[in-house]
Structures are given as C-alpha cells and as structure tokens.
C-alpha atoms as a PDB file:
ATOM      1  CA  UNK A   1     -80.784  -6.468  21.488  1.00  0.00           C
ATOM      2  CA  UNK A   2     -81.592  -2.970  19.983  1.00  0.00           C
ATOM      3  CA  UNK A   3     -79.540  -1.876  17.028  1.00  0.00           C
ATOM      4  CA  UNK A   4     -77.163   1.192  17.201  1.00  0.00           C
ATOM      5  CA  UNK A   5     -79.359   3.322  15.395  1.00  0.00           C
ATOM      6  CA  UNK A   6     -82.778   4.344  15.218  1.00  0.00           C
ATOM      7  CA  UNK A   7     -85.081   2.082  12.462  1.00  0.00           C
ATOM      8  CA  UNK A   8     -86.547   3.398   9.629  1.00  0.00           C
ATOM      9  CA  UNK A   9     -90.162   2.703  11.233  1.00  0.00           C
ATOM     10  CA  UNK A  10     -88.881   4.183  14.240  1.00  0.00           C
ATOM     11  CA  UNK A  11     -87.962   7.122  12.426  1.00  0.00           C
ATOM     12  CA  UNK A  12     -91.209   7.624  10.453  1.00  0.00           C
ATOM     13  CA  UNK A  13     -92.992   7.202  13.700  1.00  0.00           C
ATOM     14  CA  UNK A  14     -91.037  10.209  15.107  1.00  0.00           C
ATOM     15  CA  UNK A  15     -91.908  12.180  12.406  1.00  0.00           C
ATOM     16  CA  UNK A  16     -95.631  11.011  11.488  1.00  0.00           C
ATOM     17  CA  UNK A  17     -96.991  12.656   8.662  1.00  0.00           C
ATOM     18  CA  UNK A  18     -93.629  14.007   6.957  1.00  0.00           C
ATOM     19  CA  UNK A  19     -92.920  11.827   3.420  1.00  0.00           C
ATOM     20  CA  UNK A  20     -89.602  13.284   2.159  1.00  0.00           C
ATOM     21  CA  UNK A  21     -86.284  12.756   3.887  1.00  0.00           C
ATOM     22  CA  UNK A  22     -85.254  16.511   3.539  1.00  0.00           C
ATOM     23  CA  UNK A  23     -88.334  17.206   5.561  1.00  0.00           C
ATOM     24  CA  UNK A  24     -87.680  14.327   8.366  1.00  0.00           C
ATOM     25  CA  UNK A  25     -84.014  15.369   8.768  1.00  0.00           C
ATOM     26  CA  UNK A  26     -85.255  19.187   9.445  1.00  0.00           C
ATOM     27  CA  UNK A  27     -87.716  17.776  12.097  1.00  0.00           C
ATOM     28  CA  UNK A  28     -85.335  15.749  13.682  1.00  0.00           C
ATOM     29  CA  UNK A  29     -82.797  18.593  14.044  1.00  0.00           C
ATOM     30  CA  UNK A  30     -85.289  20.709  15.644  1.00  0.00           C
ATOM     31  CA  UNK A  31     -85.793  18.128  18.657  1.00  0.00           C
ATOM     32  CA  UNK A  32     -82.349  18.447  19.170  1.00  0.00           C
ATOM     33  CA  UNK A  33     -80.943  15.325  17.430  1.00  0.00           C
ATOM     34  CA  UNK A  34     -77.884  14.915  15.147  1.00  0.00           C
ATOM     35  CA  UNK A  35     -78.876  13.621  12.198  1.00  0.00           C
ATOM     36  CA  UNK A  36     -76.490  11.869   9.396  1.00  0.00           C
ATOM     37  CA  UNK A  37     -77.434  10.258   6.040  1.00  0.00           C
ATOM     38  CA  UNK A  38     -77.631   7.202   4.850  1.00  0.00           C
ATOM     39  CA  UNK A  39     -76.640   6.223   1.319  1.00  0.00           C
ATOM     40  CA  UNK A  40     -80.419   6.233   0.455  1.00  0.00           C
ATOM     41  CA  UNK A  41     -81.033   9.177   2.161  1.00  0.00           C
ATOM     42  CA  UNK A  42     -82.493   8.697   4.805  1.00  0.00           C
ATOM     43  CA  UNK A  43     -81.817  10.093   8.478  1.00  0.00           C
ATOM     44  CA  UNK A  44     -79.535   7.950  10.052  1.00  0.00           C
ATOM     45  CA  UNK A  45     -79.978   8.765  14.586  1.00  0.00           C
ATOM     46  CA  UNK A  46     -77.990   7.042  16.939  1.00  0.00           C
ATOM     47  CA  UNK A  47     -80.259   5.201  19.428  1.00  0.00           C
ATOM     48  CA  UNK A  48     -78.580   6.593  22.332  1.00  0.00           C
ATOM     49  CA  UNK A  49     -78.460   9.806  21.186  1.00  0.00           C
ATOM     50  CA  UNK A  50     -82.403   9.754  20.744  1.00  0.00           C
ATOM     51  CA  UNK A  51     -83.121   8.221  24.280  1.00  0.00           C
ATOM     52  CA  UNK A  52     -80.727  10.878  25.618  1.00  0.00           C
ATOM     53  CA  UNK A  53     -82.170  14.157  24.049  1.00  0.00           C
ATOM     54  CA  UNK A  54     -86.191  12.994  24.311  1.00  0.00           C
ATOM     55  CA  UNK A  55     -85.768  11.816  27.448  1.00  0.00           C
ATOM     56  CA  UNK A  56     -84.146  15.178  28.633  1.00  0.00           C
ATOM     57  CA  UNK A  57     -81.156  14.098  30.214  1.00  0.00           C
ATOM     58  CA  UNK A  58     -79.228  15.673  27.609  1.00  0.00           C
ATOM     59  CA  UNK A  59     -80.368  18.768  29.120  1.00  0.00           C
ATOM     60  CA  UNK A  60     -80.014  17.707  32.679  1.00  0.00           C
ATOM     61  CA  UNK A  61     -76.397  16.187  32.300  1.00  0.00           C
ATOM     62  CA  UNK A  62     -74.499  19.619  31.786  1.00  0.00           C
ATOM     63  CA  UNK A  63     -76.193  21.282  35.264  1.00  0.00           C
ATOM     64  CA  UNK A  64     -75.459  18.424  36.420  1.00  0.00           C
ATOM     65  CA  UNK A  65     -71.802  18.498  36.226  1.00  0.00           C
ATOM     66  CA  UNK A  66     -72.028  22.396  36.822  1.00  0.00           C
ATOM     67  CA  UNK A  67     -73.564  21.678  40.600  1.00  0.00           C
ATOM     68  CA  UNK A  68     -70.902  19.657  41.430  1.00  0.00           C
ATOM     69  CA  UNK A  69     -68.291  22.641  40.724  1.00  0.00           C
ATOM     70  CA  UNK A  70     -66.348  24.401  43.193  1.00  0.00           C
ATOM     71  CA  UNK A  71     -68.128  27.333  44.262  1.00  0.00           C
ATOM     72  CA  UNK A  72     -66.830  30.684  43.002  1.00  0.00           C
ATOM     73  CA  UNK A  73     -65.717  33.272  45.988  1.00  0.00           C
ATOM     74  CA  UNK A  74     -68.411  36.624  45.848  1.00  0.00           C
ATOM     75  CA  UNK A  75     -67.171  39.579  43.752  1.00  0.00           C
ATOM     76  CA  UNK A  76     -66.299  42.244  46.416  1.00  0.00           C
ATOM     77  CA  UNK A  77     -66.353  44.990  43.916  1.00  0.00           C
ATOM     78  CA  UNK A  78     -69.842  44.055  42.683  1.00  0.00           C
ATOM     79  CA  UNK A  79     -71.036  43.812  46.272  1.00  0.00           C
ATOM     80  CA  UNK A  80     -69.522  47.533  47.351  1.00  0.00           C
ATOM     81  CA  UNK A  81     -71.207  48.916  44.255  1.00  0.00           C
ATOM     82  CA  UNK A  82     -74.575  47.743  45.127  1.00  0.00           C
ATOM     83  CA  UNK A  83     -74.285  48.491  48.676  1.00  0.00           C
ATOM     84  CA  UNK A  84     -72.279  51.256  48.880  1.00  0.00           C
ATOM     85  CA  UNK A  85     -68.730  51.532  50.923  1.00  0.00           C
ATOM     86  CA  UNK A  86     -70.747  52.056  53.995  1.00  0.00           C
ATOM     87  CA  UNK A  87     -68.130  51.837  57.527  1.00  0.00           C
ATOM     88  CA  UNK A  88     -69.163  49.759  60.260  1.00  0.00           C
ATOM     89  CA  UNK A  89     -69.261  50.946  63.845  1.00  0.00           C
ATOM     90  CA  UNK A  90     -67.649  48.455  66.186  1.00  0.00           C
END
C-alpha cells in the first residue's frame, strides 16, 4: 500500500534538478498542487491530490459536473437584439 503522501524521492523526482525546498514548493504550486510543509521543510503533497491534478482529471471533474446541469432557457432579449424584432407573416 502507497502512503498518503507523496515521498521525498518522489518529490525530488518531480522536481529534478531543483536543491532547495523554497524552490521545489514554487514548482509544485505551479503544476497546480497544494503544497504544505513539513517540520523539516520540505513539501509535504497528498498522493491523491498529485494523481488527480497530473493526471488532469482535476480539470475534467468540474465540466464534468457542469454537463450534467439543467440547461438554461435562451435569453429572449439577447436574441431580439441580435436579430432584430422582425414580425412574422402567417
């Protein structure tokens, strides 16, 4: 079984080439993770919060949830100001 959190290897292979903490914790944010310390100061990631956001379903999850929403009904107004208030012959 995995532990809860990313490893310190793990971490350093992430961010190959980076030595100081400061530096690995800025590199991390920018991939989209949320980073805490550890007492040694170290980044601390949660393992499913890793696979998650650099697998990209962190990005997929929220459209997701948004295609399943009820539609919304068309703007009238919008659609008379782009097409005019034209009459229909019947």
């Amino acid at each position: 079984m995995s532990a809860l959190w990313l490893s310190d290897e793990e971490i350093d292979d992430l961010c190959q080439g980076l030595k100081r903490n400061v530096a690995k914790v800025r590199y991390l944010q920018t991939l989209g993770l949320i980073v805490n310390l550890k007492p040694n100061g170290r980044p601390l990631v949660v393992r499913s919060h890793a696979e998650a956001v650099l697998s990209g379903l962190a990005q997929i999850g929220p459209l997701a949830a948004r295609d399943n929403a009820a539609p919304m009904p068309p703007d009238r107004e919008a659609l008379f100001l782009v097409f005019g208030r034209k009459k229909t012959v019947m």
